[in-house]
C-alpha atoms as a PDB file:
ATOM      1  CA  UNK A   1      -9.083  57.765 -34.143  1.00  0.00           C
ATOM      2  CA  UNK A   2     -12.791  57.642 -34.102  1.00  0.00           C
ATOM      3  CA  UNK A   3     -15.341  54.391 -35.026  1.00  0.00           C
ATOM      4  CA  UNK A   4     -18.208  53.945 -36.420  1.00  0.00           C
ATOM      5  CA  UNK A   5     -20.875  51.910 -36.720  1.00  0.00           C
ATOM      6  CA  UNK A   6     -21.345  50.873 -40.470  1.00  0.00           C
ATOM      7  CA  UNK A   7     -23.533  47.495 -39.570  1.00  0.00           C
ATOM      8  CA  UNK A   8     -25.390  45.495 -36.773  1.00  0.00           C
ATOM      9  CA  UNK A   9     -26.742  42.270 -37.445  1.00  0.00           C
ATOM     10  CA  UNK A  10     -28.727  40.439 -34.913  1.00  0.00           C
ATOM     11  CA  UNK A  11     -29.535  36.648 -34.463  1.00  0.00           C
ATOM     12  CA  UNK A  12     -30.957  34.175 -32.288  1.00  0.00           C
ATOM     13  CA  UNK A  13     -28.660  32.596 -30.413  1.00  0.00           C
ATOM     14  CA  UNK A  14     -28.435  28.389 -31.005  1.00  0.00           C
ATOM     15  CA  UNK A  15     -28.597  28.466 -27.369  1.00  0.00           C
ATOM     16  CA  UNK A  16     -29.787  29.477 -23.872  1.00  0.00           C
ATOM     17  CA  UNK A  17     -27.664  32.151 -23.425  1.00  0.00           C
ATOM     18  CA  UNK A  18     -26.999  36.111 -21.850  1.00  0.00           C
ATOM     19  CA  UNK A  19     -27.216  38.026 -25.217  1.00  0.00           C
ATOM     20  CA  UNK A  20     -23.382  38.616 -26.547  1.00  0.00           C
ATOM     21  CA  UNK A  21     -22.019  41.469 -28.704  1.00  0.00           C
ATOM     22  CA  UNK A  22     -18.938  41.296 -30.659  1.00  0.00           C
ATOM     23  CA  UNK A  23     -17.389  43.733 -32.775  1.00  0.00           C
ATOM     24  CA  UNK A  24     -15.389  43.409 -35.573  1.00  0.00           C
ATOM     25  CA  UNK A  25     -13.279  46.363 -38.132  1.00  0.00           C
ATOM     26  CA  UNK A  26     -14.221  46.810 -41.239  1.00  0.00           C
ATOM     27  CA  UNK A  27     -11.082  45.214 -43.582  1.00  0.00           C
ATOM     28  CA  UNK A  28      -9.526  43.563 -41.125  1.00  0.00           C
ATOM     29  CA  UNK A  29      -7.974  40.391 -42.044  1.00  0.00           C
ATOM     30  CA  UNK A  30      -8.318  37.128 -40.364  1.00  0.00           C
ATOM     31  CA  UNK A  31      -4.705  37.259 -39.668  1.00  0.00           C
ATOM     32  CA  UNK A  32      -5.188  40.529 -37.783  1.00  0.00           C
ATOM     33  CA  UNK A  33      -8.194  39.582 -35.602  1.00  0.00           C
ATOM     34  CA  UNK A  34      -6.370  37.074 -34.083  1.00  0.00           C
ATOM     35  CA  UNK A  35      -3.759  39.068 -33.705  1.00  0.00           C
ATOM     36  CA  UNK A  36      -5.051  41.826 -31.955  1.00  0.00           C
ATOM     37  CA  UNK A  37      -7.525  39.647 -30.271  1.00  0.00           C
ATOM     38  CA  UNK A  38      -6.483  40.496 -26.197  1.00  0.00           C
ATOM     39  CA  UNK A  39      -5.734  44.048 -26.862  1.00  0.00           C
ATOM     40  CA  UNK A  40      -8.909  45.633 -28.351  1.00  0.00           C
ATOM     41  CA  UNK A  41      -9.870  49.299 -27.421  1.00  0.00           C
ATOM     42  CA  UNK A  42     -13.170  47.911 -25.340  1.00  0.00           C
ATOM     43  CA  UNK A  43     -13.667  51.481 -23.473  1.00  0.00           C
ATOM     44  CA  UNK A  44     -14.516  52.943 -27.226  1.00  0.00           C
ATOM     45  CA  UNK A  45     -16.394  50.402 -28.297  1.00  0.00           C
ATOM     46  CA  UNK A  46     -18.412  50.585 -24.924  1.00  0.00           C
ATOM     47  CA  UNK A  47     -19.351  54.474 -26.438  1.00  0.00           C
ATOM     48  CA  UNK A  48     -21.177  52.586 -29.200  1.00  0.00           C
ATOM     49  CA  UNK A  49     -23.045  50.411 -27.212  1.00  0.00           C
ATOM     50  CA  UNK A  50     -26.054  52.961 -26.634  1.00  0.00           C
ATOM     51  CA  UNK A  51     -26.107  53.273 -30.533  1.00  0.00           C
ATOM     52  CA  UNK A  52     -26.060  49.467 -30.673  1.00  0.00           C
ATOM     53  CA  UNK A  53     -28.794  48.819 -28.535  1.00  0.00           C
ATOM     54  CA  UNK A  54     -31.077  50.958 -30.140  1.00  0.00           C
ATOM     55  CA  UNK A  55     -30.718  49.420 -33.728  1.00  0.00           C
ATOM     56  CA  UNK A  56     -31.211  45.967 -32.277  1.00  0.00           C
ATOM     57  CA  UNK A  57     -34.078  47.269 -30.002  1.00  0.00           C
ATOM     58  CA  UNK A  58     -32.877  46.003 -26.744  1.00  0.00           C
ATOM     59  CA  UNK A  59     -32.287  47.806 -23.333  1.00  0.00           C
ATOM     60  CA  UNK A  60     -30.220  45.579 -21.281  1.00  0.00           C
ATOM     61  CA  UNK A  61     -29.320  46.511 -17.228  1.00  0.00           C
ATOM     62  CA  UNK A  62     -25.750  45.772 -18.178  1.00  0.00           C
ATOM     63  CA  UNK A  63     -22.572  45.073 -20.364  1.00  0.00           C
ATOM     64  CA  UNK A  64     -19.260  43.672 -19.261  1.00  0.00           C
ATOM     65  CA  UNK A  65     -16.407  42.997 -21.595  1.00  0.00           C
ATOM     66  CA  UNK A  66     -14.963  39.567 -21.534  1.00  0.00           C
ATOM     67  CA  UNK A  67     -11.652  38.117 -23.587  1.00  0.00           C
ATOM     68  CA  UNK A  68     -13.965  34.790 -23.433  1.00  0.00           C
ATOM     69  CA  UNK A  69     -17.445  35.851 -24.683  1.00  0.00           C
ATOM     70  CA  UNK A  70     -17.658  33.192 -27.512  1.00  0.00           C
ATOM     71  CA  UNK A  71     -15.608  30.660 -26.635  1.00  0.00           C
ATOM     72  CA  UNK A  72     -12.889  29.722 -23.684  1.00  0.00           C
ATOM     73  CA  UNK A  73      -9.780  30.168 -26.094  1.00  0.00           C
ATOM     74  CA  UNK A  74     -10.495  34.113 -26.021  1.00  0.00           C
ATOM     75  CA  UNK A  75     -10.389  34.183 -29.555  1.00  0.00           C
ATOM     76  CA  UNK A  76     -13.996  35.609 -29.821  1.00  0.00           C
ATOM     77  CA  UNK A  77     -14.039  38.633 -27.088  1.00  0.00           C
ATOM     78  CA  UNK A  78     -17.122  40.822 -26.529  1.00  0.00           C
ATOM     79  CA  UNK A  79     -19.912  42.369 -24.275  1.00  0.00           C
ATOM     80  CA  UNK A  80     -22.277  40.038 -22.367  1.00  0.00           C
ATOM     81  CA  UNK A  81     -25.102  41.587 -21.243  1.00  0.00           C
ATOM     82  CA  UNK A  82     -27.211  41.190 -18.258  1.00  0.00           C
ATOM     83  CA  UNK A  83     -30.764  41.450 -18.645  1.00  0.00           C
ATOM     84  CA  UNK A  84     -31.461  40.519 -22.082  1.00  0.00           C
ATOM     85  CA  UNK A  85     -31.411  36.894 -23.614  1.00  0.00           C
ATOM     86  CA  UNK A  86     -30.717  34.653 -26.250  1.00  0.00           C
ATOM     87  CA  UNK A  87     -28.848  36.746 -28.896  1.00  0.00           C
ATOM     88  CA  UNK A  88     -25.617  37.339 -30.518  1.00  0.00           C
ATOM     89  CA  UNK A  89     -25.028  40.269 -31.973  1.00  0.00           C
ATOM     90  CA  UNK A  90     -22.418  41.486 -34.746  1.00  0.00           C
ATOM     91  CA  UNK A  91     -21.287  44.701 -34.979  1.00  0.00           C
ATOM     92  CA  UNK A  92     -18.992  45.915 -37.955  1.00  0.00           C
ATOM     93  CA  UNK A  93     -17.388  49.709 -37.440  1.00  0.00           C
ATOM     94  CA  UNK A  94     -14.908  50.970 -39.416  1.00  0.00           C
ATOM     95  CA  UNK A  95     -11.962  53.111 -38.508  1.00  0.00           C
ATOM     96  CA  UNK A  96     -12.523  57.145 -39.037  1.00  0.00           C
ATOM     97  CA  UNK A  97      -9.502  58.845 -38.730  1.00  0.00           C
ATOM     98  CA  UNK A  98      -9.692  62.714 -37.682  1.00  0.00           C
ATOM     99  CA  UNK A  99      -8.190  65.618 -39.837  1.00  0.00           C
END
């Protein structure tokens, strides 16, 4: 299976914060996000990340995945990155599957 990146939106974060980027799959209900909330494929989405950071013009030092990015129930995992401040962003990526 490959991804994709089909959208990145960037925002200011409400707070003082490391910058935070979450990813979510295209058609994916509710439902499934939570369920499949602690066993995301990280590694591939750490292949887009170069792709990501371009398109929101950032060049952070560092990104570590954590089950606990957005809140301390692990429902909102993600990268935080070191070296860049005061964002969140949202990445959608859809689901190519190879022939």
């Amino acid at each position: 299976m490959l991804l994709r990146i089909k959208d990145v939106y960037v925002r200011k974060s409400e707070r003082a914060q490391r910058t935070k980027v979450y990813f979510f799959v295209e058609g994916e209900t509710m439902l499934e996000n939570l369920f499949h909330r602690h066993n995301r494929p990280y590694q591939e989405y750490r292949k887009l990340l170069k792709e990501v950071f371009e398109i929101a013009g950032i060049t952070p030092e560092k990104a570590n995945w954590n089950q606990y990015a957005g809140c301390s129930c692990g429902c909102s995992p993600g990268f935080i990155l070191t070296g860049d401040n005061n964002k969140d962003i949202f990445v959608t990526i859809e689901e190519v599957r190879e022939v």
